[in-house]
N, C-alpha and C. Protein backbone atom coordinates (compact mmCIF):
# COMPACT_ATOMS: atom_id res chain seq x y z
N UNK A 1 7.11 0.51 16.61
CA UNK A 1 8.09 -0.55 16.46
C UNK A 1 7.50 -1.87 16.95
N UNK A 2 7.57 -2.75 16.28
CA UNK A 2 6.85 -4.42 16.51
C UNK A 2 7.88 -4.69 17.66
N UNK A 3 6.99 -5.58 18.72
CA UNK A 3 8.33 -6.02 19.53
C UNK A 3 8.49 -7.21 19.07
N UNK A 4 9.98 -7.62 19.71
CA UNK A 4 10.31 -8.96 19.19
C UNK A 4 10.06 -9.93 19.04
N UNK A 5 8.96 -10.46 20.05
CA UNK A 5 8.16 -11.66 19.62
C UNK A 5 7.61 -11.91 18.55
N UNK A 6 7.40 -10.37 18.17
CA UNK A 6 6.27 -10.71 16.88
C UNK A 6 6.82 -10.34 15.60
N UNK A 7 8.44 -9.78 15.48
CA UNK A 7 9.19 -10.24 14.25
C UNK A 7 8.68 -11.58 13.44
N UNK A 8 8.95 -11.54 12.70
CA UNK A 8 9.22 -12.84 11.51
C UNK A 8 9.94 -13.95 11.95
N UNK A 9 11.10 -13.11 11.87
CA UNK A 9 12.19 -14.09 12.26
C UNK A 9 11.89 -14.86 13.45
N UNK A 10 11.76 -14.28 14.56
CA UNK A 10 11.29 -14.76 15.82
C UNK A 10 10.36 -15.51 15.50
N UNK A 11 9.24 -15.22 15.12
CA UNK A 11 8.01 -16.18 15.04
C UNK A 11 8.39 -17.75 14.05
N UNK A 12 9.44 -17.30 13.01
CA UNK A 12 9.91 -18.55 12.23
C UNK A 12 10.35 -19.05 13.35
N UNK A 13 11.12 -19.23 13.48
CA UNK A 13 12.06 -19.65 14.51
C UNK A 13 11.44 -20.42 16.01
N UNK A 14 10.60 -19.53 16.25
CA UNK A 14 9.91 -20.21 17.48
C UNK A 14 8.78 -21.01 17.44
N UNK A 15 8.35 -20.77 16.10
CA UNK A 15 7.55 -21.72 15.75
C UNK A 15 7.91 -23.30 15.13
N UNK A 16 9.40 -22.82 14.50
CA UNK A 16 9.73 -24.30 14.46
C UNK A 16 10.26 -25.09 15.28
N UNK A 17 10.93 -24.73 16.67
CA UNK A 17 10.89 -25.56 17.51
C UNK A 17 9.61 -26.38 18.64
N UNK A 18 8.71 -24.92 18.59
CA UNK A 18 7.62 -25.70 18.89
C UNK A 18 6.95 -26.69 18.13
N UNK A 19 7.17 -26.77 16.81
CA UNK A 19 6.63 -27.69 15.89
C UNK A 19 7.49 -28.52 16.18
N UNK A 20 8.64 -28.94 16.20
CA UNK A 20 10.10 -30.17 16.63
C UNK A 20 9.33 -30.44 17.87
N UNK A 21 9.23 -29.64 18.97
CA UNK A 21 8.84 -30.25 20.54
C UNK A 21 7.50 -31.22 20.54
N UNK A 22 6.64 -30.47 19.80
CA UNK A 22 5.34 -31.14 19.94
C UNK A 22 5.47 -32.44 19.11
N UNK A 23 6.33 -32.14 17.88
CA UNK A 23 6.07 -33.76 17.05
C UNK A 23 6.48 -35.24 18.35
N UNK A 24 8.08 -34.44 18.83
CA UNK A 24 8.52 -35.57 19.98
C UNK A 24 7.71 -35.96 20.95
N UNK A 25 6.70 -34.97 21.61
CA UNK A 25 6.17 -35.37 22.63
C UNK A 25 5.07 -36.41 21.41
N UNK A 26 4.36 -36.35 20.53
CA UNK A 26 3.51 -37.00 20.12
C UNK A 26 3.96 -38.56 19.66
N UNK A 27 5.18 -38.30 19.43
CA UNK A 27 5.87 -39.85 19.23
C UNK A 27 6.11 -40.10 20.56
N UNK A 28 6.91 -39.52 21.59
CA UNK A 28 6.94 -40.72 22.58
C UNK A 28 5.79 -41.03 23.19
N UNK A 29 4.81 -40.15 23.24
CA UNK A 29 3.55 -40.67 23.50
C UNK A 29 2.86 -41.81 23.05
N UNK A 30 3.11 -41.91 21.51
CA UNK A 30 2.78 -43.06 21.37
C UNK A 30 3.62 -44.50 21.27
N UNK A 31 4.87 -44.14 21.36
CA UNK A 31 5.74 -44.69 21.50
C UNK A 31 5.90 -45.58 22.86
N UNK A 32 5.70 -45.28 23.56
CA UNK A 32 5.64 -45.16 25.15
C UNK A 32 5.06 -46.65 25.59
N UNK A 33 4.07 -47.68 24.86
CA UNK A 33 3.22 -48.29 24.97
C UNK A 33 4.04 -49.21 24.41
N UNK A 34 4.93 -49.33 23.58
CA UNK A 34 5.93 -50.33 23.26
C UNK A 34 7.41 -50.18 24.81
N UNK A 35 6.88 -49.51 25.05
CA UNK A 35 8.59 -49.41 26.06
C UNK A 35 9.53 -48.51 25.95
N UNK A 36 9.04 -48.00 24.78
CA UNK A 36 10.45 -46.63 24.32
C UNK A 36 10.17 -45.59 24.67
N UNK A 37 11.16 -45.00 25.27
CA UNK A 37 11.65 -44.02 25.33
C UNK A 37 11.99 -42.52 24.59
N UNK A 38 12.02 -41.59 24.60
CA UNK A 38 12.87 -40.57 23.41
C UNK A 38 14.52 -41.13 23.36
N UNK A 39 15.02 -41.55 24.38
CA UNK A 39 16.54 -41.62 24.88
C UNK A 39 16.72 -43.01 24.20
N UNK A 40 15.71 -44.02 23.90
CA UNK A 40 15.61 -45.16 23.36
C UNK A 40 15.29 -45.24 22.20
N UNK A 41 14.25 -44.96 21.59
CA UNK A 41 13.52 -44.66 19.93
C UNK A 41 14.55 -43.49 19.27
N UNK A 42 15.02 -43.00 19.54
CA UNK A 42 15.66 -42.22 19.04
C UNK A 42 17.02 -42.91 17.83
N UNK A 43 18.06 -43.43 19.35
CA UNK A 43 19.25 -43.80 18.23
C UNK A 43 18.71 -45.43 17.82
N UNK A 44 17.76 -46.26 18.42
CA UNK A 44 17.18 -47.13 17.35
C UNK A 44 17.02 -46.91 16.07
N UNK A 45 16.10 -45.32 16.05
CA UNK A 45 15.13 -45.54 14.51
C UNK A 45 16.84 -44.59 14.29
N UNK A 46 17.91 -44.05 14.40
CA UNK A 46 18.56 -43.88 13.47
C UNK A 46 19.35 -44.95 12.90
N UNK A 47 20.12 -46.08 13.94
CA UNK A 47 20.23 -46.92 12.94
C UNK A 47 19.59 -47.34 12.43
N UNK A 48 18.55 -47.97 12.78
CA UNK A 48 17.61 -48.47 11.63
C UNK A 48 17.64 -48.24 10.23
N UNK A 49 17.64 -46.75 9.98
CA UNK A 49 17.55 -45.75 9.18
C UNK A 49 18.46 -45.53 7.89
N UNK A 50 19.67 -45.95 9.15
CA UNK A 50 21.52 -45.96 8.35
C UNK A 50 21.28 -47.25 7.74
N UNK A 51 20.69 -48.21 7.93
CA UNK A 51 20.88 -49.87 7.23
C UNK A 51 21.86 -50.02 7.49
N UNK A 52 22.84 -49.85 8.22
CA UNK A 52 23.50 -50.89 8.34
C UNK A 52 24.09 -50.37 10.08
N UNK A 53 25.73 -50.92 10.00
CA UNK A 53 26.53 -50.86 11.17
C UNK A 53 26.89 -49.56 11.11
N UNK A 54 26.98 -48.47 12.13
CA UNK A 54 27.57 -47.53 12.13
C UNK A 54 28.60 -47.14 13.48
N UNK A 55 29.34 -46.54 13.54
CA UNK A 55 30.28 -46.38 14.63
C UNK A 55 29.35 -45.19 15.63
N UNK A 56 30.06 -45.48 16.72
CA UNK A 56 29.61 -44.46 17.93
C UNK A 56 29.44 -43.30 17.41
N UNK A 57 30.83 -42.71 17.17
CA UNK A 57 31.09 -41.27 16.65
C UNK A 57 29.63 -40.91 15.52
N UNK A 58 29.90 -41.61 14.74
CA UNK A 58 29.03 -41.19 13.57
C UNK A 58 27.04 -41.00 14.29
N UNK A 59 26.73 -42.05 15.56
CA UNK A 59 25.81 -42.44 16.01
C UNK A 59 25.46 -41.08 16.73
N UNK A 60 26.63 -40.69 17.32
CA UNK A 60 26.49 -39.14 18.60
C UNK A 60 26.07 -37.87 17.72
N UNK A 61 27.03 -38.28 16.21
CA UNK A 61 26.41 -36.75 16.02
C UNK A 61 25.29 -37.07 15.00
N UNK A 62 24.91 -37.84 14.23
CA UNK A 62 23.40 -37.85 14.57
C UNK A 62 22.48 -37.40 15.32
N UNK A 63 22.82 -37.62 16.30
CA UNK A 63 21.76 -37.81 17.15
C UNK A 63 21.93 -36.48 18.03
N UNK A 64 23.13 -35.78 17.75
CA UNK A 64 23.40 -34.13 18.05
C UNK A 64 23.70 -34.48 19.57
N UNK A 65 24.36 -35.24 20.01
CA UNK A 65 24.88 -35.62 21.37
C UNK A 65 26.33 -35.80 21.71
N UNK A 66 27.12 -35.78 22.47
CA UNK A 66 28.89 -35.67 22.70
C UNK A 66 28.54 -37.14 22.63
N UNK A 67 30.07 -37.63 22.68
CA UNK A 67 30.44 -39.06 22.30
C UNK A 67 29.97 -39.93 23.55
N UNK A 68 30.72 -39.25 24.93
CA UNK A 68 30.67 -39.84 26.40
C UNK A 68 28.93 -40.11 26.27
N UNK A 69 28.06 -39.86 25.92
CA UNK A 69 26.32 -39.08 26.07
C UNK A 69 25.69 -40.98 25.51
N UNK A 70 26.54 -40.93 23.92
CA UNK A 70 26.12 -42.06 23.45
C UNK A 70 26.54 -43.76 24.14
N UNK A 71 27.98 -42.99 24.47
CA UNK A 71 28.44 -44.36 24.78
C UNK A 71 27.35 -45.06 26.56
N UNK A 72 26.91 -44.16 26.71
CA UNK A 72 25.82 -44.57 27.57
C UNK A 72 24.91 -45.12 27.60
N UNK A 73 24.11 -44.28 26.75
CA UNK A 73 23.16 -44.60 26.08
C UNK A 73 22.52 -46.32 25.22
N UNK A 74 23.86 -46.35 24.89
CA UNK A 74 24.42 -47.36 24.04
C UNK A 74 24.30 -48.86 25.28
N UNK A 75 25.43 -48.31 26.10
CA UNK A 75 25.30 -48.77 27.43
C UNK A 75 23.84 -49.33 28.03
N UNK A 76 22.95 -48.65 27.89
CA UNK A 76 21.63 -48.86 27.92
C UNK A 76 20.65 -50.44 27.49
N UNK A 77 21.04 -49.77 26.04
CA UNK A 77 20.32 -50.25 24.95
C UNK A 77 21.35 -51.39 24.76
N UNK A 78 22.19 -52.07 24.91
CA UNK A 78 22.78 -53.16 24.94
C UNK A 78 22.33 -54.52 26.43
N UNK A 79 22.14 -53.46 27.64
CA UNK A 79 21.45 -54.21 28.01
C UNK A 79 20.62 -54.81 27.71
N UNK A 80 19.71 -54.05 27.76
CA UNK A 80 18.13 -54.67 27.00
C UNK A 80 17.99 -55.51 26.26
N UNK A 81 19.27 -55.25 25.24
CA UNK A 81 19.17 -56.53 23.96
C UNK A 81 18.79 -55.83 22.57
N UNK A 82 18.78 -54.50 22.58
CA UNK A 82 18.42 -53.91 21.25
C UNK A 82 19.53 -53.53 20.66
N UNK A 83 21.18 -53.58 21.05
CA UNK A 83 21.87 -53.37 20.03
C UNK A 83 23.09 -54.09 20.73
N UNK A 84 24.12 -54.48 19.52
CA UNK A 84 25.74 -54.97 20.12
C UNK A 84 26.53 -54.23 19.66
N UNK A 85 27.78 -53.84 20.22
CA UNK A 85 28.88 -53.41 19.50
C UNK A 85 30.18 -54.43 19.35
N UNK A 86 30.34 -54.36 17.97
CA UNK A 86 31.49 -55.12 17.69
C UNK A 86 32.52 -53.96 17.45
N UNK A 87 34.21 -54.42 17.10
CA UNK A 87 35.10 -53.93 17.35
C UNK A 87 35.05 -53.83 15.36
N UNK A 88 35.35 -52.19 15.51
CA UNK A 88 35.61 -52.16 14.11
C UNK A 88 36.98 -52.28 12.96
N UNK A 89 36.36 -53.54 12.08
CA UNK A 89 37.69 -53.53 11.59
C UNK A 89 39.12 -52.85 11.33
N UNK A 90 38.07 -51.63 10.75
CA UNK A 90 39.58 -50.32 10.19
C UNK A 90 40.11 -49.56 11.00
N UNK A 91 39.65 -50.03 12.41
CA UNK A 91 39.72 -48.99 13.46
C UNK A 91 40.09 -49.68 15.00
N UNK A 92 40.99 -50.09 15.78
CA UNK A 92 40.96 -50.36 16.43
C UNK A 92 40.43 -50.16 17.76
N UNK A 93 40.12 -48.62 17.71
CA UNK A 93 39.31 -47.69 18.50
C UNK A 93 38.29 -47.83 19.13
N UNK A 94 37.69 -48.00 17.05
CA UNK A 94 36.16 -47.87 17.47
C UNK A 94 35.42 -49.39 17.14
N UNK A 95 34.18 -48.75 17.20
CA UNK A 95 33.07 -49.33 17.57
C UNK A 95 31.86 -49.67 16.71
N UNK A 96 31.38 -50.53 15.84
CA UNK A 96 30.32 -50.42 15.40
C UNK A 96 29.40 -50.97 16.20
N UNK A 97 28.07 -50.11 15.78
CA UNK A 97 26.92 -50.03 16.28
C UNK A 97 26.04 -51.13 15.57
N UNK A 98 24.99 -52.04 16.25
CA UNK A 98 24.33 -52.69 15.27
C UNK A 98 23.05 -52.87 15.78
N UNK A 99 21.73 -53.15 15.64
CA UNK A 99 20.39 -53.44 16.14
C UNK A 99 20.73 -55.13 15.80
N UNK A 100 19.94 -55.84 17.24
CA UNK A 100 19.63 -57.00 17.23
C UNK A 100 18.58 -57.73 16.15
N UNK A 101 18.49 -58.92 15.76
CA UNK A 101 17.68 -59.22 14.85
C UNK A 101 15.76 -58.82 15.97
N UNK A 102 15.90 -58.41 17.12
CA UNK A 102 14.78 -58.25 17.90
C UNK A 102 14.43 -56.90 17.79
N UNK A 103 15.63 -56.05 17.59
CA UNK A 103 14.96 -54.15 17.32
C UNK A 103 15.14 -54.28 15.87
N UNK A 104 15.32 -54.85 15.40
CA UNK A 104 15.27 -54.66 13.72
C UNK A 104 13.61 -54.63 13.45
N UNK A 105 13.07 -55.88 14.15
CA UNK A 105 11.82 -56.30 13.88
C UNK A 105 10.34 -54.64 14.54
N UNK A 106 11.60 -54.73 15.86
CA UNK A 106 10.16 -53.25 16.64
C UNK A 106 10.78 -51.80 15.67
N UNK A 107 12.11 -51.82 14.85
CA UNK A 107 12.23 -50.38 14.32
C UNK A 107 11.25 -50.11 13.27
N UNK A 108 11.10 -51.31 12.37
CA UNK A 108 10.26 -51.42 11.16
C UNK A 108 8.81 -50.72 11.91
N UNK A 109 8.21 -51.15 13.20
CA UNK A 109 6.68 -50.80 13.68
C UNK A 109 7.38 -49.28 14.11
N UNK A 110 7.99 -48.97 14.75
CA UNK A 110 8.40 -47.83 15.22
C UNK A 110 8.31 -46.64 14.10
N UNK A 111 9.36 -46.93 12.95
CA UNK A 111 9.58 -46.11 11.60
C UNK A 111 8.03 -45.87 10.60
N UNK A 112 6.88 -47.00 10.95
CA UNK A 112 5.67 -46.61 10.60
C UNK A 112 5.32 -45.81 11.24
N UNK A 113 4.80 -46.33 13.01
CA UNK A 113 4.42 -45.43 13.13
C UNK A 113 4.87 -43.41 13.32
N UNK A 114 6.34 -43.39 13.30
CA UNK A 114 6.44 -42.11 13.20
C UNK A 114 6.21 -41.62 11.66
N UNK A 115 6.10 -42.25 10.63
CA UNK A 115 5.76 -42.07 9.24
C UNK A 115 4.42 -41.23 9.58
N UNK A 116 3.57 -42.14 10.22
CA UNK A 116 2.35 -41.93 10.44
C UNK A 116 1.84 -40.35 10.80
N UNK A 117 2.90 -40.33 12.20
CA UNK A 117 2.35 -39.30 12.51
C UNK A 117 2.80 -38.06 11.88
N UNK A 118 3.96 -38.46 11.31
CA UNK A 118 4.41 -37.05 10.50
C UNK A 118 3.37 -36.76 9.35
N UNK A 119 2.89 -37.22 8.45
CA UNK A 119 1.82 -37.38 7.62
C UNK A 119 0.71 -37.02 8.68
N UNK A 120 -0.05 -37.33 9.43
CA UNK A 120 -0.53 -36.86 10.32
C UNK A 120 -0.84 -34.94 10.39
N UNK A 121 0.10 -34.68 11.17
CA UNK A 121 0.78 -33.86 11.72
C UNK A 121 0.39 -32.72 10.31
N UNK A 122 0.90 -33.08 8.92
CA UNK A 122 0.94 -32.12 7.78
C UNK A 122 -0.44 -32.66 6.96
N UNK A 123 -1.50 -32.80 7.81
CA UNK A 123 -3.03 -32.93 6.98
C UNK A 123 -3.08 -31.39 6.98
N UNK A 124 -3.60 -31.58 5.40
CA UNK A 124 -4.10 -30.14 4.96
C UNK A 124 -3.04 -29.10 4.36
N UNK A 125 -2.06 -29.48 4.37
CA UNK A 125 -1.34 -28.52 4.31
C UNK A 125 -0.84 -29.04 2.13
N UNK A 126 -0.97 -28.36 1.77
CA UNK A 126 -0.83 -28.48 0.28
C UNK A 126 0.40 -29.01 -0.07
N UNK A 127 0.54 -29.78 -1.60
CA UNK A 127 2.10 -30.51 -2.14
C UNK A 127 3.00 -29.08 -2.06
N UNK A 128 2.22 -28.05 -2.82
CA UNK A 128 2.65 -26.87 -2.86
C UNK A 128 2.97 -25.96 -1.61
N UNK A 129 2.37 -25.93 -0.74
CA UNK A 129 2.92 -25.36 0.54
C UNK A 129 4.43 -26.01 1.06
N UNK A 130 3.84 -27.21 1.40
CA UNK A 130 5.11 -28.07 1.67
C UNK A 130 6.40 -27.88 0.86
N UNK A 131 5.97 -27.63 -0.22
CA UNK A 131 7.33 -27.75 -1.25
C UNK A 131 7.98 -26.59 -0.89
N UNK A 132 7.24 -25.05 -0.92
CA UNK A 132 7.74 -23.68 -0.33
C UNK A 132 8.35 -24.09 0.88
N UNK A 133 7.70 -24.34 2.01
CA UNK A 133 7.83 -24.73 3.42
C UNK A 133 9.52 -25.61 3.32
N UNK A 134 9.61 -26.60 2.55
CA UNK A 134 10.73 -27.34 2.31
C UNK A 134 11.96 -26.24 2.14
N UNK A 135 11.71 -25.04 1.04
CA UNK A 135 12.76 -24.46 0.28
C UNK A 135 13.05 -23.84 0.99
N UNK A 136 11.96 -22.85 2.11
CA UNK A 136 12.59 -21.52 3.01
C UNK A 136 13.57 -22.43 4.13
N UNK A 137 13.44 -23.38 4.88
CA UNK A 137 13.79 -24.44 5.95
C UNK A 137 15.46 -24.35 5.45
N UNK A 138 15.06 -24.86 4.28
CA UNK A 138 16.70 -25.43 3.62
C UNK A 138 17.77 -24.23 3.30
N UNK A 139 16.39 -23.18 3.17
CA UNK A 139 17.95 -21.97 2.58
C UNK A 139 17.90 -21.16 4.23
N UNK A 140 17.32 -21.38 5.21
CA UNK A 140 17.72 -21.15 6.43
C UNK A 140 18.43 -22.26 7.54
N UNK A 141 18.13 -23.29 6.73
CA UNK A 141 19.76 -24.22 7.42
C UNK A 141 21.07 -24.09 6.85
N UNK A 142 20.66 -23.26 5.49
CA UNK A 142 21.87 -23.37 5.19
C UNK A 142 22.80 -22.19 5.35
N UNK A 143 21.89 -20.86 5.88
CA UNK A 143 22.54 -19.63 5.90
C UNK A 143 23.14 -19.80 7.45
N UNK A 144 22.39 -20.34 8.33
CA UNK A 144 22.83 -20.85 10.00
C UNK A 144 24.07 -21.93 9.47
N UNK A 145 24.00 -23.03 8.72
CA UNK A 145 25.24 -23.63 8.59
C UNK A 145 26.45 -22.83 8.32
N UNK A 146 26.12 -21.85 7.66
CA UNK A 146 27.41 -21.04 7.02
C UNK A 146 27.98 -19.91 8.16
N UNK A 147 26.94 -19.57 9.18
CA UNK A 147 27.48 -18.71 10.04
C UNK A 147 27.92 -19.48 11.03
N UNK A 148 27.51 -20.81 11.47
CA UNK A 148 28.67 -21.59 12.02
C UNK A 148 29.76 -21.86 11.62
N UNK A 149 29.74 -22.17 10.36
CA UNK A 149 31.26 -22.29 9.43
C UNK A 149 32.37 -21.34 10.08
N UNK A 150 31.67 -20.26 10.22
CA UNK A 150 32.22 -18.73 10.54
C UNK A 150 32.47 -18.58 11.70
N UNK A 151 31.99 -18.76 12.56
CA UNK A 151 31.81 -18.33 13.68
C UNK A 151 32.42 -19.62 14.60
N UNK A 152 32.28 -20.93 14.18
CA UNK A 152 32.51 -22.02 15.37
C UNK A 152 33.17 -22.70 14.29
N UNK A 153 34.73 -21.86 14.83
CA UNK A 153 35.96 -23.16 13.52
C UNK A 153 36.15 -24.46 14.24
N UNK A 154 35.00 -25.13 13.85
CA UNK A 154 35.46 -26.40 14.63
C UNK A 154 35.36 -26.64 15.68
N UNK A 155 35.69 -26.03 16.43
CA UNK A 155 35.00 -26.26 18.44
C UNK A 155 33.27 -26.74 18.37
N UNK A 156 32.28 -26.70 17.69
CA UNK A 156 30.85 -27.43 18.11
C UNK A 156 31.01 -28.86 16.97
N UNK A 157 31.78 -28.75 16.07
CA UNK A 157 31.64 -29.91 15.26
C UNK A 157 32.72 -31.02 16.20
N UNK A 158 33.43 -30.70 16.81
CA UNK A 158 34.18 -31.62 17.56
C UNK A 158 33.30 -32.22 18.98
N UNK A 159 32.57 -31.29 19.34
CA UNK A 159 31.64 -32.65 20.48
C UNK A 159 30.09 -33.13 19.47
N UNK A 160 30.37 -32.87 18.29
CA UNK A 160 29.22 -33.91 17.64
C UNK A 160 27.81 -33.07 17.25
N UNK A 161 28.07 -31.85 16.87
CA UNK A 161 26.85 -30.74 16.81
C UNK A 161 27.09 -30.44 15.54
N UNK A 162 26.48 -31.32 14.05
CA UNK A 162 26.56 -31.42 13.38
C UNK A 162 24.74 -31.16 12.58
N UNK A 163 24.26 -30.90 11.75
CA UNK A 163 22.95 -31.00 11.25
C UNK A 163 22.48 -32.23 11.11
N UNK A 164 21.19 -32.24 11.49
CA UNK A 164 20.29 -33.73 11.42
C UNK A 164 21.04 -34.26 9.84
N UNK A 165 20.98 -35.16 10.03
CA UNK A 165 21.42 -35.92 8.93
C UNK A 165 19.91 -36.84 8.47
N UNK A 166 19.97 -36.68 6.89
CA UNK A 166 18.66 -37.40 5.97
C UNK A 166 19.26 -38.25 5.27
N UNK A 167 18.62 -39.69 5.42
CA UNK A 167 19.10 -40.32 4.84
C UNK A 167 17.82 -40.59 3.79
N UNK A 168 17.89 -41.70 2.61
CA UNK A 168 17.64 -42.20 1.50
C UNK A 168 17.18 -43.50 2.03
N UNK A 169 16.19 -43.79 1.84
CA UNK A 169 15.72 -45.35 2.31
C UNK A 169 15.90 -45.81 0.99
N UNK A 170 15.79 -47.82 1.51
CA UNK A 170 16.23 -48.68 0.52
C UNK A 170 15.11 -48.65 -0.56
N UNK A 171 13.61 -48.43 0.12
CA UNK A 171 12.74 -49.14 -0.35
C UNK A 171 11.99 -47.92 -1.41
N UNK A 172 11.89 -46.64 -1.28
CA UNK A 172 11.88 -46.09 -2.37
C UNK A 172 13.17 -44.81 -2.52
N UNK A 173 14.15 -44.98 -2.47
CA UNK A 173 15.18 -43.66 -2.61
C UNK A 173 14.77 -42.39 -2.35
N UNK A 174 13.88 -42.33 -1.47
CA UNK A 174 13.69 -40.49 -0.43
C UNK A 174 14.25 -40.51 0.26
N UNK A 175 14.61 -39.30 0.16
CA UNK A 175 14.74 -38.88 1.43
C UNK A 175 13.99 -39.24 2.54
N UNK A 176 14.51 -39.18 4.12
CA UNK A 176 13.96 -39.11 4.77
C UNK A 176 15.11 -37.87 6.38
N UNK A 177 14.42 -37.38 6.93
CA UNK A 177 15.19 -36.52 8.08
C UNK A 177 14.53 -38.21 9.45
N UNK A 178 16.02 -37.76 9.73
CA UNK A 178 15.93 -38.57 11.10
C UNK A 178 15.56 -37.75 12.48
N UNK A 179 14.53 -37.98 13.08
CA UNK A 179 13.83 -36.91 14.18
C UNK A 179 15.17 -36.67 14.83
């Protein structure tokens, strides 16, 4: 009998978070030399990402964090001068999120260089691998999405534990996954 480490499943699985851990440490590493942070580069390059204003709520679960987590955070990064919140129209509540015309300018160097290293990161690896690599990922987020469906009615989607969200850039319509 194989022990469990050395299942499939296990090895998928543990190999893709070590692949997630190591990409982060390699971005804030290089990241690091501008001033950022993971806790900082993070919900930057997602607005960035969103183009435009987005509310807290929408910002936390992005970023797979409870609401109280962001509004800190936020807290943060308003000092500094990299983002404001204005009061949102339709909402008396809430909050939109916005980057200063000063992190607009460092997200653009930021969003290269993590371009970079992700390209980087997948030298060698074939259009064709990748494309497989793409399909197994997606029909195993989506079989884990469905057993959350099942399993967590709503109690993890209410503190903001939602799937990375990909957005579509302006400049050629890809996709892109937000780290």
């Amino acid at each position: 009998m194989n022990q469990p480490s050395q299942a499939p499943d296990f090895r998928f699985v543990s190999l893709l978070r070590e692949s997630y851990w190591l990409l982060r440490e390699v971005i804030d590493a290089r990241l690091e030399p501008l001033g950022l942070s993971q806790a900082r580069w993070r919900p930057l390059l997602c607005l960035h990402l969103n183009g435009g204003p987005m509310t807290q709520v929408e910002l936390a679960r992005m970023l797979s964090v409870e609401s109280p987590t962001v509004v800190r955070l936020l807290d943060r990064l308003g000092e500094c001068g990299w983002i404001v919140r204005r009061a949102c129209p339709q909402d008396r509540r809430a909050y939109h999120v916005e980057l200063t015309p000063r992190a607009r300018r460092l997200c653009v160097q930021v969003d290269r260089i993590v371009s970079e290293i992700r390209i980087q990161g997948l030298t060698g690896i074939s259009a064709r691998d990748l494309a497989v690599a793409i399909s197994v990922l997606e029909r195993a987020r989506d079989g884990y999405a469905q057993m959350a469906r099942q399993e967590l009615p709503g109690s993890a989607r209410k503190r903001g534990r939602k799937p990375p969200v990909t957005r579509r850039t302006a400049a050629n319509g890809k996709a892109r996954a937000i780290e």
